[in-house]
N, C-alpha and C. Protein backbone atom coordinates (compact mmCIF):
# COMPACT_ATOMS: atom_id res chain seq x y z
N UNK A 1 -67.00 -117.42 222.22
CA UNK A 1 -66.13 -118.46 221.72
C UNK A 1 -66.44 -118.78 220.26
N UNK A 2 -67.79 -119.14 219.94
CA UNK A 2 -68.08 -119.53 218.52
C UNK A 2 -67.61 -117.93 217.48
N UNK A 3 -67.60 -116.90 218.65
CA UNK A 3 -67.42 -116.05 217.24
C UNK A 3 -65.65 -115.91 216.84
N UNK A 4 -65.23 -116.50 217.93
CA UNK A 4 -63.52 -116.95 217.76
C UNK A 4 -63.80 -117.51 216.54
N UNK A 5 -64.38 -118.81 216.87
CA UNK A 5 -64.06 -119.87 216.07
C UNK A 5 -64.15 -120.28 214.37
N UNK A 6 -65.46 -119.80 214.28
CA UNK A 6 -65.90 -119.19 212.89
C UNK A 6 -64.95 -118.37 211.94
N UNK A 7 -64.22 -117.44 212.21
CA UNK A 7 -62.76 -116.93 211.14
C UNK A 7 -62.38 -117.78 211.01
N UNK A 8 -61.55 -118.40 212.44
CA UNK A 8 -60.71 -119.11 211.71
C UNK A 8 -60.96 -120.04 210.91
N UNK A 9 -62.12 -120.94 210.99
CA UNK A 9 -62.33 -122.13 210.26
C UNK A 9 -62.72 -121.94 209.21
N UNK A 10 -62.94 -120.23 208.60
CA UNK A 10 -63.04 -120.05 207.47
C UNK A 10 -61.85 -119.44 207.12
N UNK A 11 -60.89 -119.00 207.90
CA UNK A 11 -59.41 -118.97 206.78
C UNK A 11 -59.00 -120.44 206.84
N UNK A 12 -59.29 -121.78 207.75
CA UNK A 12 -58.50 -122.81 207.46
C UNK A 12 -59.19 -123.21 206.14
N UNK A 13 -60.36 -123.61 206.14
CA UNK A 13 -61.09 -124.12 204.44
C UNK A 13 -60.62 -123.31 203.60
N UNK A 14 -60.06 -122.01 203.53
CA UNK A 14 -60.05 -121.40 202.23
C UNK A 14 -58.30 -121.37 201.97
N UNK A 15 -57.47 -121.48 202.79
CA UNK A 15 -55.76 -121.78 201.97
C UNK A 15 -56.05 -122.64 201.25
N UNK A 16 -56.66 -123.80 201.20
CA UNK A 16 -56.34 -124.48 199.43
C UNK A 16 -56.53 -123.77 198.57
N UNK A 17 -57.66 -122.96 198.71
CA UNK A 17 -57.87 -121.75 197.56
C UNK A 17 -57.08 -121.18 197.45
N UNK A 18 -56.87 -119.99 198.15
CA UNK A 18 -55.28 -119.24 198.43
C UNK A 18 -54.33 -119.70 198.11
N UNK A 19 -54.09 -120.77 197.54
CA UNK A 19 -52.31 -121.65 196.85
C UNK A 19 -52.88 -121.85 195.98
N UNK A 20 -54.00 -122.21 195.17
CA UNK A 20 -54.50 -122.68 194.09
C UNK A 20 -53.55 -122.21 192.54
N UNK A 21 -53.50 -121.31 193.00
CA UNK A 21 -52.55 -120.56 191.92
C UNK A 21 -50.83 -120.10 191.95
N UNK A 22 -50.72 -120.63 192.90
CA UNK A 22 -49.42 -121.18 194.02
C UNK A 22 -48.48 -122.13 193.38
N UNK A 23 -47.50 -122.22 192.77
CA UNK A 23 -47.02 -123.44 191.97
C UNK A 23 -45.76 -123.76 193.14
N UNK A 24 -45.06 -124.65 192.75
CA UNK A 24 -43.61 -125.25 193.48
C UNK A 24 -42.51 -124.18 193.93
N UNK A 25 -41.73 -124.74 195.26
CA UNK A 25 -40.47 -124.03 195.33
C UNK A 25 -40.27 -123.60 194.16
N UNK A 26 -39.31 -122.76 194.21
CA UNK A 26 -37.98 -122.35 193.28
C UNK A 26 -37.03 -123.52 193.70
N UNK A 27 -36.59 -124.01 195.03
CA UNK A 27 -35.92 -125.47 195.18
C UNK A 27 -36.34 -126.62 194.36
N UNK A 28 -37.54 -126.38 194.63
CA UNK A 28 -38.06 -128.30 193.88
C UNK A 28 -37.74 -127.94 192.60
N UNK A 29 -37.75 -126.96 191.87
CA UNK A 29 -37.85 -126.55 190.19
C UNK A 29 -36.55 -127.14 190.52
N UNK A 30 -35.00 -126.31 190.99
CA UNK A 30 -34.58 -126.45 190.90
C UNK A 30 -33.62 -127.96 191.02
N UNK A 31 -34.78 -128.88 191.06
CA UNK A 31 -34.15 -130.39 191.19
C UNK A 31 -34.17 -130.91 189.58
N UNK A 32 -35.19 -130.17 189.35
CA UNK A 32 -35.30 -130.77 187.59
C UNK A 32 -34.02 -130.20 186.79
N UNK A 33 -33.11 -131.15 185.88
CA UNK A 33 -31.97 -130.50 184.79
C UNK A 33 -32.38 -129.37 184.04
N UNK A 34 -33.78 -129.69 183.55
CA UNK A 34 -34.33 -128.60 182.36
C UNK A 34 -33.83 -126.49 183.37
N UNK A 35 -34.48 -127.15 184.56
CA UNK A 35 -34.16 -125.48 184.98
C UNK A 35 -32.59 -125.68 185.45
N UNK A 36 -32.14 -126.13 185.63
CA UNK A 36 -30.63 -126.39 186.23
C UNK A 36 -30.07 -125.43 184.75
N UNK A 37 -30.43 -125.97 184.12
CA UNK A 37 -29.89 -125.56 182.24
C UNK A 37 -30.32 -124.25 182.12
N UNK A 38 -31.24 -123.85 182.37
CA UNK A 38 -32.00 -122.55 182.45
C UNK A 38 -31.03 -121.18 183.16
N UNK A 39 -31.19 -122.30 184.33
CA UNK A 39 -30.70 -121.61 185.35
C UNK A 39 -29.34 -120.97 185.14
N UNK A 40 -28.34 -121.94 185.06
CA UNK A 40 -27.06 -121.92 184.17
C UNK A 40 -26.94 -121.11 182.96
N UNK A 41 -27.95 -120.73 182.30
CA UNK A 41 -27.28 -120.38 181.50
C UNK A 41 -27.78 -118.47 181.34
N UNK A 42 -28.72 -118.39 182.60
CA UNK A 42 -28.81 -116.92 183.12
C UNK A 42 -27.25 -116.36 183.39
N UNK A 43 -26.91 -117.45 183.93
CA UNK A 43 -25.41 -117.09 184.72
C UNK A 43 -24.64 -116.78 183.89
N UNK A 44 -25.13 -117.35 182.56
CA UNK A 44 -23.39 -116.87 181.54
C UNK A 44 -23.17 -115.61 182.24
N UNK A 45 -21.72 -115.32 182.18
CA UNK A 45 -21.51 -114.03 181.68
C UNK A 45 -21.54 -112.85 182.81
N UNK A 46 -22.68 -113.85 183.80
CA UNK A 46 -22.96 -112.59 185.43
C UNK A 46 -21.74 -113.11 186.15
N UNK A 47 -22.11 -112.45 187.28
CA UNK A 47 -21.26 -112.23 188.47
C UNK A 47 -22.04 -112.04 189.71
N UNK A 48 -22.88 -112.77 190.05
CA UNK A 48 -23.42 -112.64 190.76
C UNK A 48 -22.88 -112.84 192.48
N UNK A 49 -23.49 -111.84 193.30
CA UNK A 49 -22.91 -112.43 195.12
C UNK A 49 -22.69 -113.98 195.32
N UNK A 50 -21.98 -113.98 196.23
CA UNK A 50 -21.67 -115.51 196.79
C UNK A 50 -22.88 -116.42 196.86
N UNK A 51 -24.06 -115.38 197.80
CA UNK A 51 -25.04 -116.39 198.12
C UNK A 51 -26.04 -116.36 197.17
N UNK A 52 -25.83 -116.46 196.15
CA UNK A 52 -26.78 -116.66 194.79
C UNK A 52 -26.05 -118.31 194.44
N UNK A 53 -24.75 -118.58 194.48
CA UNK A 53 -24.25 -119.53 193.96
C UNK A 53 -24.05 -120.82 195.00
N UNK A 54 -24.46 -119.83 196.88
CA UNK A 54 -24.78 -120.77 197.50
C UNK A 54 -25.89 -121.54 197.46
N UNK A 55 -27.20 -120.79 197.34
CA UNK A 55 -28.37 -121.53 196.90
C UNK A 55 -28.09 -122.64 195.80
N UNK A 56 -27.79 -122.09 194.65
CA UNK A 56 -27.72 -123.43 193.59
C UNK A 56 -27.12 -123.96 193.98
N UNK A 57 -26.22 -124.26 194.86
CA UNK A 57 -25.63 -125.36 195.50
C UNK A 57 -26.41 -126.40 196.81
N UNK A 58 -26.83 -125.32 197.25
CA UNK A 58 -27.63 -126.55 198.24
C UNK A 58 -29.15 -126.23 198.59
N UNK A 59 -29.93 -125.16 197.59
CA UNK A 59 -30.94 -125.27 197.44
C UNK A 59 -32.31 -124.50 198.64
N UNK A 60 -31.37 -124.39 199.98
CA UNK A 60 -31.77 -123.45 200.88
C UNK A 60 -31.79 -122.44 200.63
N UNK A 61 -33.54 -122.14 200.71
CA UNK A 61 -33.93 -120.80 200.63
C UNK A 61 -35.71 -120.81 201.10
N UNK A 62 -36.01 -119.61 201.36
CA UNK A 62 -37.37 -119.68 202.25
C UNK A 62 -38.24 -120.40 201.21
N UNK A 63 -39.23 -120.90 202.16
CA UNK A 63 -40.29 -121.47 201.68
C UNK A 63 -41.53 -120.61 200.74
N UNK A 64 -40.80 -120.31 199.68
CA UNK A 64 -41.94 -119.23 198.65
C UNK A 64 -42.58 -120.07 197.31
N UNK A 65 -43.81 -120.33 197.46
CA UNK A 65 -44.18 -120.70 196.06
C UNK A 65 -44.05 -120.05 195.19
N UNK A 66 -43.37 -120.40 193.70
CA UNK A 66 -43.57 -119.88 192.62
C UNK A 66 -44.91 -119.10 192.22
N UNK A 67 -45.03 -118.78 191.21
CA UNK A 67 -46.24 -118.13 190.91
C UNK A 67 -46.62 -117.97 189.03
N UNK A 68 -47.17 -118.00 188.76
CA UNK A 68 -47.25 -117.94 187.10
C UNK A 68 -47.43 -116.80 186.78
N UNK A 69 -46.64 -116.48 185.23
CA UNK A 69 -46.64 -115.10 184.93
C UNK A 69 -47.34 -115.01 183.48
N UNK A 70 -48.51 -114.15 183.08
CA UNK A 70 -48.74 -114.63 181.57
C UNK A 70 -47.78 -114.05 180.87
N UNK A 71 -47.38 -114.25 179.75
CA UNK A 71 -46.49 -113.17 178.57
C UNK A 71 -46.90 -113.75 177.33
N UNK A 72 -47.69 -113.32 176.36
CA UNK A 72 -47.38 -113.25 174.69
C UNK A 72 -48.08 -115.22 175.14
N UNK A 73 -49.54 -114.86 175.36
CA UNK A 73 -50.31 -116.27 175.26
C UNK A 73 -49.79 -117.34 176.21
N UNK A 74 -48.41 -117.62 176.73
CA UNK A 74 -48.15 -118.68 177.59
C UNK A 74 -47.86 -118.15 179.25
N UNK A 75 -47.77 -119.39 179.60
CA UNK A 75 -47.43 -119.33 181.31
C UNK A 75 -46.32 -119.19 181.71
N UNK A 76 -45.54 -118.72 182.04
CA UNK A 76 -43.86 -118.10 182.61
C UNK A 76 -44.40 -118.79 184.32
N UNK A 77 -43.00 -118.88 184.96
CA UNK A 77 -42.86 -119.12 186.83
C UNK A 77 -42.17 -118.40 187.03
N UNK A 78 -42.13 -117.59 188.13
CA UNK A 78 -41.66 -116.45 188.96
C UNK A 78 -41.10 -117.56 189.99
N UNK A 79 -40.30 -117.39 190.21
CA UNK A 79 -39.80 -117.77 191.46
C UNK A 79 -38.87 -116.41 192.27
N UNK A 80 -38.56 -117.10 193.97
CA UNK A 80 -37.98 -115.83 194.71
C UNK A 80 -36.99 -116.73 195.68
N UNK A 81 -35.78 -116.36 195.82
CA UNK A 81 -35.01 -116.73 196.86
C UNK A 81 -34.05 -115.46 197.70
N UNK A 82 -33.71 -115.71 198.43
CA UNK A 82 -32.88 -114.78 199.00
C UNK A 82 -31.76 -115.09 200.32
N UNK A 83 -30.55 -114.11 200.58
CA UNK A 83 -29.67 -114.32 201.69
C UNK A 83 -30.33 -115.08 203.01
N UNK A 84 -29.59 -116.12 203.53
CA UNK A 84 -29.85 -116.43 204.85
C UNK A 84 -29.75 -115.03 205.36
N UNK A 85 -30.98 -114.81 206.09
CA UNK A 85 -30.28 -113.77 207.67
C UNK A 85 -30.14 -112.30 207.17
N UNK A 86 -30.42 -112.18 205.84
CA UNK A 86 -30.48 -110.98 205.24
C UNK A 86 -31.28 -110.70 204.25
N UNK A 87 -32.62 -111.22 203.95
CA UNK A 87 -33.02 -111.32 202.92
C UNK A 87 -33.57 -109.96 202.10
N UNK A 88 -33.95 -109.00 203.13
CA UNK A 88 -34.01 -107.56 202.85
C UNK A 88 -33.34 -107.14 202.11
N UNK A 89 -32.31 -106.65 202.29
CA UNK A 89 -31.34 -106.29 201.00
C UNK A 89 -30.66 -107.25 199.82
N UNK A 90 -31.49 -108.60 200.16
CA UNK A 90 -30.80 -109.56 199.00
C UNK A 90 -31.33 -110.43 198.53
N UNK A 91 -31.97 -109.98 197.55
CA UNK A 91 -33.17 -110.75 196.92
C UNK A 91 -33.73 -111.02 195.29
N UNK A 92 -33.30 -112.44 194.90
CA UNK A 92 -33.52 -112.87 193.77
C UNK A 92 -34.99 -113.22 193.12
N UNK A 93 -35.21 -112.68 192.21
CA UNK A 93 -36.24 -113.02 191.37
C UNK A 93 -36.10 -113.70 190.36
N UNK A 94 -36.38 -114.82 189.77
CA UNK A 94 -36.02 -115.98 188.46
C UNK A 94 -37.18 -115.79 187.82
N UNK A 95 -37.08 -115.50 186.51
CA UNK A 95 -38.81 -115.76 185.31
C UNK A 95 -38.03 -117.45 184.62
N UNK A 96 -38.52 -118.05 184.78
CA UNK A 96 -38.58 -119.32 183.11
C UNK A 96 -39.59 -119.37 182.91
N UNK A 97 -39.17 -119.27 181.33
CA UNK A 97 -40.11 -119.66 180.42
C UNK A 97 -40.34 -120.82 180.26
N UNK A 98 -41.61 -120.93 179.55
CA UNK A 98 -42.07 -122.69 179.80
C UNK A 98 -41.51 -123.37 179.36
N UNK A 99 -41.51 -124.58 180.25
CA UNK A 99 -40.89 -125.53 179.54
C UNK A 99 -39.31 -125.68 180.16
N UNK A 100 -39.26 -124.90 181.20
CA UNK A 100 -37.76 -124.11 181.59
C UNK A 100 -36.34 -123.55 180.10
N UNK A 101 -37.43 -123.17 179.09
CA UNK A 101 -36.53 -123.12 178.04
C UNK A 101 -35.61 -122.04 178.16
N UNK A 102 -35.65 -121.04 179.11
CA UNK A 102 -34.71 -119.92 179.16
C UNK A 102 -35.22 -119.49 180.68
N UNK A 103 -34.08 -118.41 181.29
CA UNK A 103 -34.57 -117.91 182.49
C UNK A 103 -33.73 -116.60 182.91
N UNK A 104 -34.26 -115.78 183.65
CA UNK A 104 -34.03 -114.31 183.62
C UNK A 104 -34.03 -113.94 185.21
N UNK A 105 -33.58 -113.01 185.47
CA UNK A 105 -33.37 -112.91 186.76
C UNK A 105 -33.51 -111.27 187.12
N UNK A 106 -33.74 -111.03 188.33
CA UNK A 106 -33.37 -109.50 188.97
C UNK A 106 -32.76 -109.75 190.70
N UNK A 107 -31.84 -109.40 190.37
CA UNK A 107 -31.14 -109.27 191.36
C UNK A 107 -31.49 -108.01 192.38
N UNK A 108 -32.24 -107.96 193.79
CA UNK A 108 -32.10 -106.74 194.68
C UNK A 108 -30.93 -106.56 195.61
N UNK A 109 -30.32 -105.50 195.64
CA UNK A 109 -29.61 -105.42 196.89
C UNK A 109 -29.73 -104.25 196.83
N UNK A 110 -28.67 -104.10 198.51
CA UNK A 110 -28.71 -102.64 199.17
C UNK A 110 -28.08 -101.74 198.38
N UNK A 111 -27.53 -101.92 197.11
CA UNK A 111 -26.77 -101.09 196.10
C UNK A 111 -27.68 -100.87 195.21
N UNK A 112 -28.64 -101.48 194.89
CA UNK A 112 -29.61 -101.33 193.93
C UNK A 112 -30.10 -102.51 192.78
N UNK A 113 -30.28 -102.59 191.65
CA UNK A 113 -30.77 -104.17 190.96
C UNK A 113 -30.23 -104.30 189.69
N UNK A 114 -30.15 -105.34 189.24
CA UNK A 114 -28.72 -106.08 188.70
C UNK A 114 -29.71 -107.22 187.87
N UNK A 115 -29.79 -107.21 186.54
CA UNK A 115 -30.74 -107.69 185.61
C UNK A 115 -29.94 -109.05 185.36
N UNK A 116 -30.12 -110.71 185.31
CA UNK A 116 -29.36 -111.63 185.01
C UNK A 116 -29.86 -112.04 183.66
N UNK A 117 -29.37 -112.60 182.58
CA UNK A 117 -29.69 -113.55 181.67
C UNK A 117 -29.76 -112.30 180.38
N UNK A 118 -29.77 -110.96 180.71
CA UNK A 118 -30.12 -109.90 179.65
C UNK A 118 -31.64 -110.37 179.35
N UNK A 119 -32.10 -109.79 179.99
CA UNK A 119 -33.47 -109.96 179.66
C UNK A 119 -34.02 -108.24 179.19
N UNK A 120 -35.06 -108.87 178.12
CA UNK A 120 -35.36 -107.80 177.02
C UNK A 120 -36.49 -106.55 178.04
N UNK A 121 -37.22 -105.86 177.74
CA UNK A 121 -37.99 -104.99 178.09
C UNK A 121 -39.43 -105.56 178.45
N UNK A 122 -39.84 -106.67 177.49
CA UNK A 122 -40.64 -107.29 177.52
C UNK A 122 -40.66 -108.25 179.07
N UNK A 123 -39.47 -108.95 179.09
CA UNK A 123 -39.36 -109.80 179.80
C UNK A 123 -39.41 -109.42 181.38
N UNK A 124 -38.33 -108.08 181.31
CA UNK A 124 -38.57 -107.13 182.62
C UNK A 124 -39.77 -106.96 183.24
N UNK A 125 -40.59 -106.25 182.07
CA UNK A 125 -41.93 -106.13 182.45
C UNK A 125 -42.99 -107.08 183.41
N UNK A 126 -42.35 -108.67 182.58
CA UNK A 126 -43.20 -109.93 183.14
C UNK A 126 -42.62 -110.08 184.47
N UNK A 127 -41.44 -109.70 184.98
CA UNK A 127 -41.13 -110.23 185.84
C UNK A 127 -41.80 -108.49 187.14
N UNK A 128 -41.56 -107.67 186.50
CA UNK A 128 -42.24 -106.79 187.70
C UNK A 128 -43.60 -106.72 187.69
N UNK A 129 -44.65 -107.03 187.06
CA UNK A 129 -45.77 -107.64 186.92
C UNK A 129 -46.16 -108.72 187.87
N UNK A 130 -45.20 -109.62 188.00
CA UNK A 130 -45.37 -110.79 189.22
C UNK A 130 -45.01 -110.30 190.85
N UNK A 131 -44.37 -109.20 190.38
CA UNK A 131 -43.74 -108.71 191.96
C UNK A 131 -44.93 -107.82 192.27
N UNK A 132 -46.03 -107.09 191.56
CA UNK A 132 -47.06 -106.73 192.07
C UNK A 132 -48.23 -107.32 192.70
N UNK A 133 -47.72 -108.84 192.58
CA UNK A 133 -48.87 -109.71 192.23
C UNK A 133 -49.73 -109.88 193.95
């Protein structure tokens, strides 16, 4: 029994650690205007699936902490959302930059991936950098 018990009570003490570096929904960001603005203004210009525009509307999407990305000295947030009921083939990645001063996107689906906001080479990079993470 004690040798049950012992893992686990050392994976329960150590998730605070394990999130330590764990930042907010992509929902909760998305309550603040600054990323709303961000967010919005990835969109110029895309065309993105329905349920990309369902989320910004009501904010349902799995429970994924953000994550920080370094680039060029500062901290970037990764965030991830995806299809109810399909998230396999449909899956968003968001970078903002600090401050939510701009934000970039990669779109996955079963057709293949779909870059939002025109994001540069640099920026690509930061964001598949976080998807290794």
């Amino acid at each position: 029994m004690l040798a049950r018990l012992v893992p686990t009570l050392l994976l329960v003490l150590s998730l605070p650690a394990l999130a330590a570096d764990k930042g907010p929904l992509l929902a909760a960001l998305m309550k603040q205007q600054s990323y709303v603005y961000a967010w919005d203004g990835m969109m110029v210009g895309e065309t993105p699936p329905p349920w990309v525009a369902d989320f910004a509307k009501s904010l349902d999407g799995p429970p994924v902490p953000t994550i920080p990305v370094a680039l060029d000295g500062e901290t970037y947030t990764l965030g991830f959302t995806c299809k109810a009921n399909d998230c396999e083939d449909n899956q968003l990645y968001v970078l903002f930059a600090p401050q939510a001063r701009d934000a970039w996107g990669l779109l996955v689906s079963a057709g293949g991936i779909t870059w939002l906001g025109r994001p540069d080479e640099r920026i690509q990079g930061a964001i598949k950098s976080g998807l290794r993470r």
